[in-house]
PDB file of N, CA and C in Angstrom:
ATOM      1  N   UNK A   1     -16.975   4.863  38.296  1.00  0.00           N
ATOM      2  CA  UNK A   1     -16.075   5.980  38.408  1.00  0.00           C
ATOM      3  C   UNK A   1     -15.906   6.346  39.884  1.00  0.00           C
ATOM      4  N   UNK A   2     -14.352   6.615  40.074  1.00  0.00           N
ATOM      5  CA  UNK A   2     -13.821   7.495  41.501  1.00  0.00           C
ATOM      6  C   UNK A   2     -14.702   8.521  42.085  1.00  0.00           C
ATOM      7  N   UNK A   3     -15.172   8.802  43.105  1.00  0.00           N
ATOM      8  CA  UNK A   3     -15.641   9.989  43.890  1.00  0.00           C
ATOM      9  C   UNK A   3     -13.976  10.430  44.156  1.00  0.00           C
ATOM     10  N   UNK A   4     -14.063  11.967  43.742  1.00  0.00           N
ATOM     11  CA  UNK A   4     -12.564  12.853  44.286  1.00  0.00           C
ATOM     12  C   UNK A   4     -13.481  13.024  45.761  1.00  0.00           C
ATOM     13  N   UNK A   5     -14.181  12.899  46.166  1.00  0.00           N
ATOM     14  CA  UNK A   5     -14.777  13.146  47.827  1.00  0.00           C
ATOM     15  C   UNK A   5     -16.052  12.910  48.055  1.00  0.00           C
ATOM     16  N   UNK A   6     -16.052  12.949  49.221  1.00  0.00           N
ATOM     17  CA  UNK A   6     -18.023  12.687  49.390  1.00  0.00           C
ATOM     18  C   UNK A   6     -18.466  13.661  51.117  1.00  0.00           C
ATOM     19  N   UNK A   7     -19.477  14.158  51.126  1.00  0.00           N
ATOM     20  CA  UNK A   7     -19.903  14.873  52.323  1.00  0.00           C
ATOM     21  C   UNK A   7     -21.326  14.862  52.158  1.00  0.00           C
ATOM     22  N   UNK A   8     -21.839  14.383  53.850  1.00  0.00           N
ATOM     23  CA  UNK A   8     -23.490  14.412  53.733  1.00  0.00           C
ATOM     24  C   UNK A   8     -23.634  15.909  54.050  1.00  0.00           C
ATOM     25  N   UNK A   9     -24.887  15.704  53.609  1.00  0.00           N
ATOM     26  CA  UNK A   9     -25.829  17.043  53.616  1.00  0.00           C
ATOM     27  C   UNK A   9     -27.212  16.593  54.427  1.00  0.00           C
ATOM     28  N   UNK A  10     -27.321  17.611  54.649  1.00  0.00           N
ATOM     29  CA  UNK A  10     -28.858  17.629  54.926  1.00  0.00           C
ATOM     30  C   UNK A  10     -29.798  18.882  54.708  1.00  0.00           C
ATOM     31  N   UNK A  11     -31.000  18.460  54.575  1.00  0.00           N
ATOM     32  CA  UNK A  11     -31.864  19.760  54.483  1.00  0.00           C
ATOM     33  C   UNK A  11     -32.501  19.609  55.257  1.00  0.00           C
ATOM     34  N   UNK A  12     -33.258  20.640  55.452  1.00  0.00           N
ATOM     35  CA  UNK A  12     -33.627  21.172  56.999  1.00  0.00           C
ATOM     36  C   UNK A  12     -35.033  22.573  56.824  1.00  0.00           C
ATOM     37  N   UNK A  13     -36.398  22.221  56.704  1.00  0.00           N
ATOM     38  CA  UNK A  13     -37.099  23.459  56.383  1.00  0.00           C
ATOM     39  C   UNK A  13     -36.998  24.374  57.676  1.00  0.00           C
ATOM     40  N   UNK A  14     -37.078  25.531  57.055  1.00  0.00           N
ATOM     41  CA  UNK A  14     -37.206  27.003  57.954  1.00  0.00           C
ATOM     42  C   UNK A  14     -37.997  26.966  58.698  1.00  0.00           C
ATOM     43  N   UNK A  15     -38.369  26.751  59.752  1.00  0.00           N
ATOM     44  CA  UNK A  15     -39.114  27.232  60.680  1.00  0.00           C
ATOM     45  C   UNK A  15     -39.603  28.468  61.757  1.00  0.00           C
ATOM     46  N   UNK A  16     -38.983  29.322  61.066  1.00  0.00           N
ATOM     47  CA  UNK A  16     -38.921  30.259  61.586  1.00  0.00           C
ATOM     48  C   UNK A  16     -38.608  31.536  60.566  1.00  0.00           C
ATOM     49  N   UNK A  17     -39.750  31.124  59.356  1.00  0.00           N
ATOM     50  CA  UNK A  17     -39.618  31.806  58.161  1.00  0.00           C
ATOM     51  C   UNK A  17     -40.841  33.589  58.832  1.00  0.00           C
ATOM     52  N   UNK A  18     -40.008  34.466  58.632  1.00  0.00           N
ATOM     53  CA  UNK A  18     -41.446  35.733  59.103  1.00  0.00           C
ATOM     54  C   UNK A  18     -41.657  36.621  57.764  1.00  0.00           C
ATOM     55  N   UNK A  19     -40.869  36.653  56.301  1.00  0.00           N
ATOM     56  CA  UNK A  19     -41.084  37.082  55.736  1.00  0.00           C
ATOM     57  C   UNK A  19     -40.459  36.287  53.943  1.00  0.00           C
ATOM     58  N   UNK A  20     -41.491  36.552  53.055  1.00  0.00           N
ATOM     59  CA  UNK A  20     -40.947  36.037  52.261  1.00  0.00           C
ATOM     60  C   UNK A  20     -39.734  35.782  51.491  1.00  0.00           C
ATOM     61  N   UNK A  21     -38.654  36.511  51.690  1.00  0.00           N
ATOM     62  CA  UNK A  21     -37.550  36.749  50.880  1.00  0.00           C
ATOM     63  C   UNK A  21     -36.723  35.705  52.484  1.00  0.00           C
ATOM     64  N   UNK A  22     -37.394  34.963  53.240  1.00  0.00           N
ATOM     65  CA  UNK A  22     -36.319  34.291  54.155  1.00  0.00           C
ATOM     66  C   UNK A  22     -36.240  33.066  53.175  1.00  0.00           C
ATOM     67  N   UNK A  23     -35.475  32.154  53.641  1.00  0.00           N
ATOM     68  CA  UNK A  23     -35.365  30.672  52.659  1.00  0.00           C
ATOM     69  C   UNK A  23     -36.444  29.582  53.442  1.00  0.00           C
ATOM     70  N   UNK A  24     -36.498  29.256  52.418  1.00  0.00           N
ATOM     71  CA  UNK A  24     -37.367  27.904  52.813  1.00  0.00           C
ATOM     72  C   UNK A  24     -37.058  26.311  53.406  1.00  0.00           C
ATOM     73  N   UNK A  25     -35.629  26.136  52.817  1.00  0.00           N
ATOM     74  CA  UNK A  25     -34.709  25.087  54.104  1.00  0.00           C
ATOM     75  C   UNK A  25     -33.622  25.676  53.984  1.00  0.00           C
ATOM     76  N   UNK A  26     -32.579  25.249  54.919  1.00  0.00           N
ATOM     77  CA  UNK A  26     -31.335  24.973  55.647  1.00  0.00           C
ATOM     78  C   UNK A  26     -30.841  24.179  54.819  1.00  0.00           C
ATOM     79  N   UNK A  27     -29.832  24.162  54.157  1.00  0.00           N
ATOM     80  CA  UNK A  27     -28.780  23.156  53.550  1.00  0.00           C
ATOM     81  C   UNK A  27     -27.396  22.991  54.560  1.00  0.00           C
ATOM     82  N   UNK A  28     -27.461  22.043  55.223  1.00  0.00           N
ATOM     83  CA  UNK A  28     -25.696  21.882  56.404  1.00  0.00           C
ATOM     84  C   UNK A  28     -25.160  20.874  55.670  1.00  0.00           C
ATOM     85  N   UNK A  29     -23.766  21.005  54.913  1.00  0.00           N
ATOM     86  CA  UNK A  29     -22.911  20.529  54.755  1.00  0.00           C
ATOM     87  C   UNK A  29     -21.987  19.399  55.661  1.00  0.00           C
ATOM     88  N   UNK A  30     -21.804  18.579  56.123  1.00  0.00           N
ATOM     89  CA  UNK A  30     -20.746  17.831  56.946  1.00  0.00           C
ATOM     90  C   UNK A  30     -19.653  17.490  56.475  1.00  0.00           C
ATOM     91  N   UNK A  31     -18.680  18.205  57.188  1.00  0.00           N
ATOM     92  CA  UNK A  31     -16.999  18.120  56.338  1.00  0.00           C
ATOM     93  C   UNK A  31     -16.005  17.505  57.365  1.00  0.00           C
ATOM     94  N   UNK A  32     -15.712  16.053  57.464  1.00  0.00           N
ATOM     95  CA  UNK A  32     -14.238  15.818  57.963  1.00  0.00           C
ATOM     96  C   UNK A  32     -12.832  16.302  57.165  1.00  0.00           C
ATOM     97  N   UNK A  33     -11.901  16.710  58.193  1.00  0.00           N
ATOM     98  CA  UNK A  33     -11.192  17.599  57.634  1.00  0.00           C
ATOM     99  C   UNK A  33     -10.519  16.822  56.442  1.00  0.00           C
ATOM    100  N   UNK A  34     -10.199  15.476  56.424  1.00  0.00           N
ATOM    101  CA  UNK A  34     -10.114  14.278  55.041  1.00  0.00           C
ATOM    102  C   UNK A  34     -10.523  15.287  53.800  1.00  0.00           C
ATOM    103  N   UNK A  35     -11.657  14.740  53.935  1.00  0.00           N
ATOM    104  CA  UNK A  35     -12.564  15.128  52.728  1.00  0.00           C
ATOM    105  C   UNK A  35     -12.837  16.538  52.833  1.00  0.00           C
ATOM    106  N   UNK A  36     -12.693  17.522  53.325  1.00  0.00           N
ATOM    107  CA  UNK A  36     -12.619  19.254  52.804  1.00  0.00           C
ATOM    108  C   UNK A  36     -11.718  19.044  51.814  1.00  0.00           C
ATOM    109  N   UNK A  37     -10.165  18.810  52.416  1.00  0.00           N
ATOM    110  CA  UNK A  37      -9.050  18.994  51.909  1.00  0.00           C
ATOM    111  C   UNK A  37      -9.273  18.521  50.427  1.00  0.00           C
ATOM    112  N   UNK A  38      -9.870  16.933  50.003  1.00  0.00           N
ATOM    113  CA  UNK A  38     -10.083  16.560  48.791  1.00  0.00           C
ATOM    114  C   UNK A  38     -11.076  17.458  48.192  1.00  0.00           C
ATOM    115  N   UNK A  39     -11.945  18.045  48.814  1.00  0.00           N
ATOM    116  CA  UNK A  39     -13.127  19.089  48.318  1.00  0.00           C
ATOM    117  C   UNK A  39     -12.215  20.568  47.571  1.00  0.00           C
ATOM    118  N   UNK A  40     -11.010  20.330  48.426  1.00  0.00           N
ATOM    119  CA  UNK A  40     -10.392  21.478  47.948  1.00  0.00           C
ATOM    120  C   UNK A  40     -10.108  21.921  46.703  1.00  0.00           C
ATOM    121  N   UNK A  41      -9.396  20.425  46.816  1.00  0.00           N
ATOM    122  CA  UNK A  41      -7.918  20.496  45.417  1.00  0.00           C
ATOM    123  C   UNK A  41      -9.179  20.255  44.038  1.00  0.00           C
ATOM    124  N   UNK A  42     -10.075  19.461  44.697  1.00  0.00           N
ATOM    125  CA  UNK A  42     -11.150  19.308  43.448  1.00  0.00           C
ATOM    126  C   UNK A  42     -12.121  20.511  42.494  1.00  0.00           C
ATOM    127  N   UNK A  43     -12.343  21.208  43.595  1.00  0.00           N
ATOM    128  CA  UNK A  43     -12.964  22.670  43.653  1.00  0.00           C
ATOM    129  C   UNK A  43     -11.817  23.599  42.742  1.00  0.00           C
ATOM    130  N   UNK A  44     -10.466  23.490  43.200  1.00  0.00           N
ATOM    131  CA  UNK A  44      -9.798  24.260  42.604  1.00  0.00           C
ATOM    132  C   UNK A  44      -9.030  23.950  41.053  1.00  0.00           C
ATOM    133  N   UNK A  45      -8.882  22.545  40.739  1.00  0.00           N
ATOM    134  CA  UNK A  45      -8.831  21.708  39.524  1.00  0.00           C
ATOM    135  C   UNK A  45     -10.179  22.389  38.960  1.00  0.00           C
ATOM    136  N   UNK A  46     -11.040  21.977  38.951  1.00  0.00           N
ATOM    137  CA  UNK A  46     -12.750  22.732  38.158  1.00  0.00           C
ATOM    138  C   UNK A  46     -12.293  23.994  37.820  1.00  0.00           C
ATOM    139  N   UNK A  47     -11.571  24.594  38.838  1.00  0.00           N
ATOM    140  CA  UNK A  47     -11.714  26.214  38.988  1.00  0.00           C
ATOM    141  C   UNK A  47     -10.477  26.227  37.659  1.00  0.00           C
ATOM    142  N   UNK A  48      -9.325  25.720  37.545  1.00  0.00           N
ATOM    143  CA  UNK A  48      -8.075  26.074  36.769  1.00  0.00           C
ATOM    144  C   UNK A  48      -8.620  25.372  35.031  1.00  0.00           C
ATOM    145  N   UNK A  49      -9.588  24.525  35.232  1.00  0.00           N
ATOM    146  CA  UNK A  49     -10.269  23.825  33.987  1.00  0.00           C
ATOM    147  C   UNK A  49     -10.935  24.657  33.390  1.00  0.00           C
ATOM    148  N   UNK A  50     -11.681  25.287  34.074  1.00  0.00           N
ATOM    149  CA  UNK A  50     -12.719  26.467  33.321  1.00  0.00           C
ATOM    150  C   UNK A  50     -12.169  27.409  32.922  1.00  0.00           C
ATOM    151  N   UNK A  51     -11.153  28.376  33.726  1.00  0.00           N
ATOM    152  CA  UNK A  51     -10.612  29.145  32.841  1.00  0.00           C
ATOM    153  C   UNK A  51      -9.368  28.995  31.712  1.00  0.00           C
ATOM    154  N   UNK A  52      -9.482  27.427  31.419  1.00  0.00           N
ATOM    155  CA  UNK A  52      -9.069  27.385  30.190  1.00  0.00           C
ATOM    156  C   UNK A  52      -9.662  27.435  29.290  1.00  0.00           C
ATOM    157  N   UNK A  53      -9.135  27.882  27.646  1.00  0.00           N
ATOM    158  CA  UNK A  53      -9.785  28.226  26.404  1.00  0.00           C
ATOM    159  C   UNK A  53     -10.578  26.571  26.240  1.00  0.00           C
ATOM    160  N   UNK A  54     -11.841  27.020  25.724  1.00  0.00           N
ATOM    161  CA  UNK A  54     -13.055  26.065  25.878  1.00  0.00           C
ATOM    162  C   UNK A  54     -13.332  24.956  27.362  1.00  0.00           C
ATOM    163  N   UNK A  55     -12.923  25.946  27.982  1.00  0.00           N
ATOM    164  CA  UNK A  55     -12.893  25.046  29.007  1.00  0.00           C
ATOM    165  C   UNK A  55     -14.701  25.152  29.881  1.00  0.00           C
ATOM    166  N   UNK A  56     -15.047  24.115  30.453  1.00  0.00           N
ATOM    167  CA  UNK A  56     -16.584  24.032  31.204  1.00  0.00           C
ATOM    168  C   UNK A  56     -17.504  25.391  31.025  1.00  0.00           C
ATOM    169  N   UNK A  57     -18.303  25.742  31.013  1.00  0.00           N
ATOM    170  CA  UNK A  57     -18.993  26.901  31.276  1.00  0.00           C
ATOM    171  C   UNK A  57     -20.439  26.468  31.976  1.00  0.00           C
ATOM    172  N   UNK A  58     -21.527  26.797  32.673  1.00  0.00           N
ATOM    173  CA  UNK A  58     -22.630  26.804  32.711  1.00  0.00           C
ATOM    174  C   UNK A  58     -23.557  28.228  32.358  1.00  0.00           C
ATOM    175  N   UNK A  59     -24.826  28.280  32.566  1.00  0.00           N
ATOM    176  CA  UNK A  59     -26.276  28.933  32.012  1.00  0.00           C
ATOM    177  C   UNK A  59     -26.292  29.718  33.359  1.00  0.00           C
ATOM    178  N   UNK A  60     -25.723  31.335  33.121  1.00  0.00           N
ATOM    179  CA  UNK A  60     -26.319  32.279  34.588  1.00  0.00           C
ATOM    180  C   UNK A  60     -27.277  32.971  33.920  1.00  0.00           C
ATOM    181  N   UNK A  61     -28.455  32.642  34.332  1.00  0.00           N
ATOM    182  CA  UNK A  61     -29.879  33.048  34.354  1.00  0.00           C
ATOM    183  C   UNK A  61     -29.828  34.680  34.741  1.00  0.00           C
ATOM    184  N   UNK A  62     -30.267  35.512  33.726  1.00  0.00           N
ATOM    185  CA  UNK A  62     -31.058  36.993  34.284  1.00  0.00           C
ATOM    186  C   UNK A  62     -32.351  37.096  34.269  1.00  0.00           C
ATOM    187  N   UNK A  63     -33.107  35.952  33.638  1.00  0.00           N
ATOM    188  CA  UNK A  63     -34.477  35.666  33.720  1.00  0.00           C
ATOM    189  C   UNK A  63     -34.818  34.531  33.480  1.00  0.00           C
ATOM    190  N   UNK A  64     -36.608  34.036  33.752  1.00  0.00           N
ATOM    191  CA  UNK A  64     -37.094  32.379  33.631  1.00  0.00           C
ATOM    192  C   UNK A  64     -36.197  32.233  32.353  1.00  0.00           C
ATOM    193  N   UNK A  65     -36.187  33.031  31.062  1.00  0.00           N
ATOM    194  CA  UNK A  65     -35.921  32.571  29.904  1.00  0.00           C
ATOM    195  C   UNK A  65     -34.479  33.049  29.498  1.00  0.00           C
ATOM    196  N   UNK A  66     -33.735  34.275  30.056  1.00  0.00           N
ATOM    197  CA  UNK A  66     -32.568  34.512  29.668  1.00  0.00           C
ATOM    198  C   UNK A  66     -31.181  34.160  30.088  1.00  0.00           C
ATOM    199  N   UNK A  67     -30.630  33.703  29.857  1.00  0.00           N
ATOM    200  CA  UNK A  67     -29.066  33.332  30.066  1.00  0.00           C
ATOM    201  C   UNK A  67     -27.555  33.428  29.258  1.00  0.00           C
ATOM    202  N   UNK A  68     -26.621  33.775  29.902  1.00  0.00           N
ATOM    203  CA  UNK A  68     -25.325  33.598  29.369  1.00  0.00           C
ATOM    204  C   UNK A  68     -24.437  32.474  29.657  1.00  0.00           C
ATOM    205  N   UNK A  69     -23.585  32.120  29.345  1.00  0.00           N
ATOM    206  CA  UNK A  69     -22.717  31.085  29.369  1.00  0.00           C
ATOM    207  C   UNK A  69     -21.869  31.389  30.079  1.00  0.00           C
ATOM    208  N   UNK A  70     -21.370  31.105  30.991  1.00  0.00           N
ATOM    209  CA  UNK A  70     -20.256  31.763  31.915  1.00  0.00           C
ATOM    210  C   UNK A  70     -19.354  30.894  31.972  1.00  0.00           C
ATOM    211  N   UNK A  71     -18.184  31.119  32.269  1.00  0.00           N
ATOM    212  CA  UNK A  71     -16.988  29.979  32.456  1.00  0.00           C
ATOM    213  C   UNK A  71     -17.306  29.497  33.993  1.00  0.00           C
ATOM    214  N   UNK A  72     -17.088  28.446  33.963  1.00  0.00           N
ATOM    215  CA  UNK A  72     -17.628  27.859  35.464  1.00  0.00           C
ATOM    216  C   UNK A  72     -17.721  26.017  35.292  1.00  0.00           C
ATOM    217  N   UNK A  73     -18.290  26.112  36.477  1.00  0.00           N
ATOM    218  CA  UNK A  73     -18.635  24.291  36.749  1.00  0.00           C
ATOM    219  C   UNK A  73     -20.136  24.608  37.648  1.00  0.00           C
ATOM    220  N   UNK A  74     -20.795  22.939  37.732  1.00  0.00           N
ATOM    221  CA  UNK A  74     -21.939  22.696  38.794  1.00  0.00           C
ATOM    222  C   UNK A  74     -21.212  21.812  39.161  1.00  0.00           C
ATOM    223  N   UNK A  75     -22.012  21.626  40.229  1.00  0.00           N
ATOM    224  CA  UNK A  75     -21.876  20.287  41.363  1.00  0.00           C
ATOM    225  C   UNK A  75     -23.147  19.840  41.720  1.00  0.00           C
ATOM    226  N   UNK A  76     -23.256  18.780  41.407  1.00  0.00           N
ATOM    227  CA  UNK A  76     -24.661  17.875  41.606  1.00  0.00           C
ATOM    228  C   UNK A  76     -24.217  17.342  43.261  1.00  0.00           C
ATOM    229  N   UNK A  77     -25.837  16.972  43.848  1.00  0.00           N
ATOM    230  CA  UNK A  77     -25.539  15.976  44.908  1.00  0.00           C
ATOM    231  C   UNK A  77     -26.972  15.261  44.591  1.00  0.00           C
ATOM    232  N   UNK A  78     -26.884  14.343  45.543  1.00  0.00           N
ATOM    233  CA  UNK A  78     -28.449  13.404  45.414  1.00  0.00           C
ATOM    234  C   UNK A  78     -29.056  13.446  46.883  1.00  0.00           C
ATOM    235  N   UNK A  79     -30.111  13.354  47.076  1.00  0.00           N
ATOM    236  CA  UNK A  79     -31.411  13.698  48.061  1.00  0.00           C
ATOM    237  C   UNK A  79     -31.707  12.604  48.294  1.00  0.00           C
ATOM    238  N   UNK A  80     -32.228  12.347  49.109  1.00  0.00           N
ATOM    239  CA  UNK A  80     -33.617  11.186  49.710  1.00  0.00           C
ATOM    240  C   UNK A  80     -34.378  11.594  50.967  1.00  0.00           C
ATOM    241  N   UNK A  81     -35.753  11.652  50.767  1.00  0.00           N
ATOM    242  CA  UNK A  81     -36.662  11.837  51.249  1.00  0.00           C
ATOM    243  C   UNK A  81     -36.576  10.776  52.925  1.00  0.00           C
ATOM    244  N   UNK A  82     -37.049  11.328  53.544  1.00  0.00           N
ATOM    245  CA  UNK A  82     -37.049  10.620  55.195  1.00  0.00           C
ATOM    246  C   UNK A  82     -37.610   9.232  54.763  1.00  0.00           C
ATOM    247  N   UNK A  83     -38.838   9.307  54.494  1.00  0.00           N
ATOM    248  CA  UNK A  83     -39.533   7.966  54.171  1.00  0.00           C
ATOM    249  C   UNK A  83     -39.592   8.191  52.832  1.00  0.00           C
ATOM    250  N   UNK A  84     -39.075   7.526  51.947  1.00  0.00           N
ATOM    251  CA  UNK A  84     -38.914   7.373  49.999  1.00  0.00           C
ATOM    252  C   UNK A  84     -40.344   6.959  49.552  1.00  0.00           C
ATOM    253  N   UNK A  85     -41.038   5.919  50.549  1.00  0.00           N
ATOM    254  CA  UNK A  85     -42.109   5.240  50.281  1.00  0.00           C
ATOM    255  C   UNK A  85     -43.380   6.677  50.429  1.00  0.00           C
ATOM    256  N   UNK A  86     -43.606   7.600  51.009  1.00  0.00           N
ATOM    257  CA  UNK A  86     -44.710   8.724  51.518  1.00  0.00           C
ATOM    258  C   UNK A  86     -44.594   9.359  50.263  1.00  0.00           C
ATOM    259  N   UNK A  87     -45.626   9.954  49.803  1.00  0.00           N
ATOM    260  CA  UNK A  87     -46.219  10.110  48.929  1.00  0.00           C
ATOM    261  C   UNK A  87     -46.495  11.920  49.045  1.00  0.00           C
ATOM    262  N   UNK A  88     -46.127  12.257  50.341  1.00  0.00           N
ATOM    263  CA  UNK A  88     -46.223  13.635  51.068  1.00  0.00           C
ATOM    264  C   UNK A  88     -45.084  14.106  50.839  1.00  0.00           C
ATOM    265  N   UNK A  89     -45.024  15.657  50.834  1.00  0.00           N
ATOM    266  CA  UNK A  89     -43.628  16.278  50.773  1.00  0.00           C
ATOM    267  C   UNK A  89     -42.682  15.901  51.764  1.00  0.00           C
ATOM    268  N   UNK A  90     -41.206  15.899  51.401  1.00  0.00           N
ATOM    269  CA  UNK A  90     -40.666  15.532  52.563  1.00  0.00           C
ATOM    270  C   UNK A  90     -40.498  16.573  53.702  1.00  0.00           C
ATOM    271  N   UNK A  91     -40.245  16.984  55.243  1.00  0.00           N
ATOM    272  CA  UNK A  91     -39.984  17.727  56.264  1.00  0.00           C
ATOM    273  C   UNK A  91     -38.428  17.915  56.049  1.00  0.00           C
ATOM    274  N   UNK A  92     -37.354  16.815  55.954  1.00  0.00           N
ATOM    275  CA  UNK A  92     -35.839  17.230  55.824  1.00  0.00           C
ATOM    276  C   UNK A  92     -35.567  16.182  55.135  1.00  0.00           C
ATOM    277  N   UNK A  93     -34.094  16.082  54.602  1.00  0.00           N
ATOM    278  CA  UNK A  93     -33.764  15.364  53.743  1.00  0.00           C
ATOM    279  C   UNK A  93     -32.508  15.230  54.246  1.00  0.00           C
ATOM    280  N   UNK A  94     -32.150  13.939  53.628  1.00  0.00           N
ATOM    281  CA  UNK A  94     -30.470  13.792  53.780  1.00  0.00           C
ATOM    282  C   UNK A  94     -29.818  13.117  52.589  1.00  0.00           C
ATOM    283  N   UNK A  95     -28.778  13.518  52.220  1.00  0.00           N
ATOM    284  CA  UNK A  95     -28.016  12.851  51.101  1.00  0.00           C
ATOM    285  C   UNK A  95     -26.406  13.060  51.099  1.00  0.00           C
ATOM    286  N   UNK A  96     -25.925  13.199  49.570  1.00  0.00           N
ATOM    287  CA  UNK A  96     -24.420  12.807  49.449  1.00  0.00           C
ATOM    288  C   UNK A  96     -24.116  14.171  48.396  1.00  0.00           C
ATOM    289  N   UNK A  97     -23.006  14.748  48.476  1.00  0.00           N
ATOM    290  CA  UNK A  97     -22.436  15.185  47.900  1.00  0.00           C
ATOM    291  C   UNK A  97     -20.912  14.324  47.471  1.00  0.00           C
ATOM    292  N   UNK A  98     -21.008  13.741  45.864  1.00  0.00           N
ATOM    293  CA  UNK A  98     -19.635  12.758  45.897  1.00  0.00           C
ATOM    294  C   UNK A  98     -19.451  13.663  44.136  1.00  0.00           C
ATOM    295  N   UNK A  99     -18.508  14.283  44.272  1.00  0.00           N
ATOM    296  CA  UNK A  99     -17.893  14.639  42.678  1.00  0.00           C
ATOM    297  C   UNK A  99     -17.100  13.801  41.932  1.00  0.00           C
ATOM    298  N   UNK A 100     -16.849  13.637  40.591  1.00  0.00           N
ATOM    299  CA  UNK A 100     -16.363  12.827  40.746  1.00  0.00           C
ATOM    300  C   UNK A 100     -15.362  13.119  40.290  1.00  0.00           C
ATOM    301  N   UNK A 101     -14.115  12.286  40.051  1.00  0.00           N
ATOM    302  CA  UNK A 101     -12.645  12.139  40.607  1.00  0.00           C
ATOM    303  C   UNK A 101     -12.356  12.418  39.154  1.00  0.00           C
TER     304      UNK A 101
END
């Protein structure tokens, strides 16, 4: 199957975390203006899909165990660890955001 687009990511831990409610990594997006534009129309297709009758919904959590169904979409991406082979948590990560078409 088509990718409607693709953009790396990376993660990135906080280093400069001073209190708990800061985040724990950095997620940076990389967007050539190409692929925003396809990020667009794709983002906004999802968006005109869902609010049709039975259209997509996902699970918005008000607790570990409670949820409603909301009209909506996800977007998956995939990760890989610096070294795949280490057995240790990873420090940053880099991967793909590709939806598909």
């Amino acid at each position: 199957m088509e990718s409607a687009f693709t953009a790396k990511f990376k993660l990135f831990p906080n280093k400069k975390r001073k209190t708990g409610k800061d985040c724990d990594r950095y997620l940076i997006i990389d967007w050539t203006p190409a692929e925003a534009r396809k990020a667009a129309e794709w983002l906004v297709k999802q968006a005109d899909a869902a609010d049709m009758p039975g259209g997509s919904t996902f699970r918005q959590y008000t607790s570990k165990t409670d949820y409603e169904e909301v009209p909506g979409f996800a977007m998956w991406g995939s990760q890989w660890s610096v070294n795949p082979d280490s057995e240790e948590e990873w420090e940053d990560g880099r991967g793909n955001i590709s939806a598909r078409a």
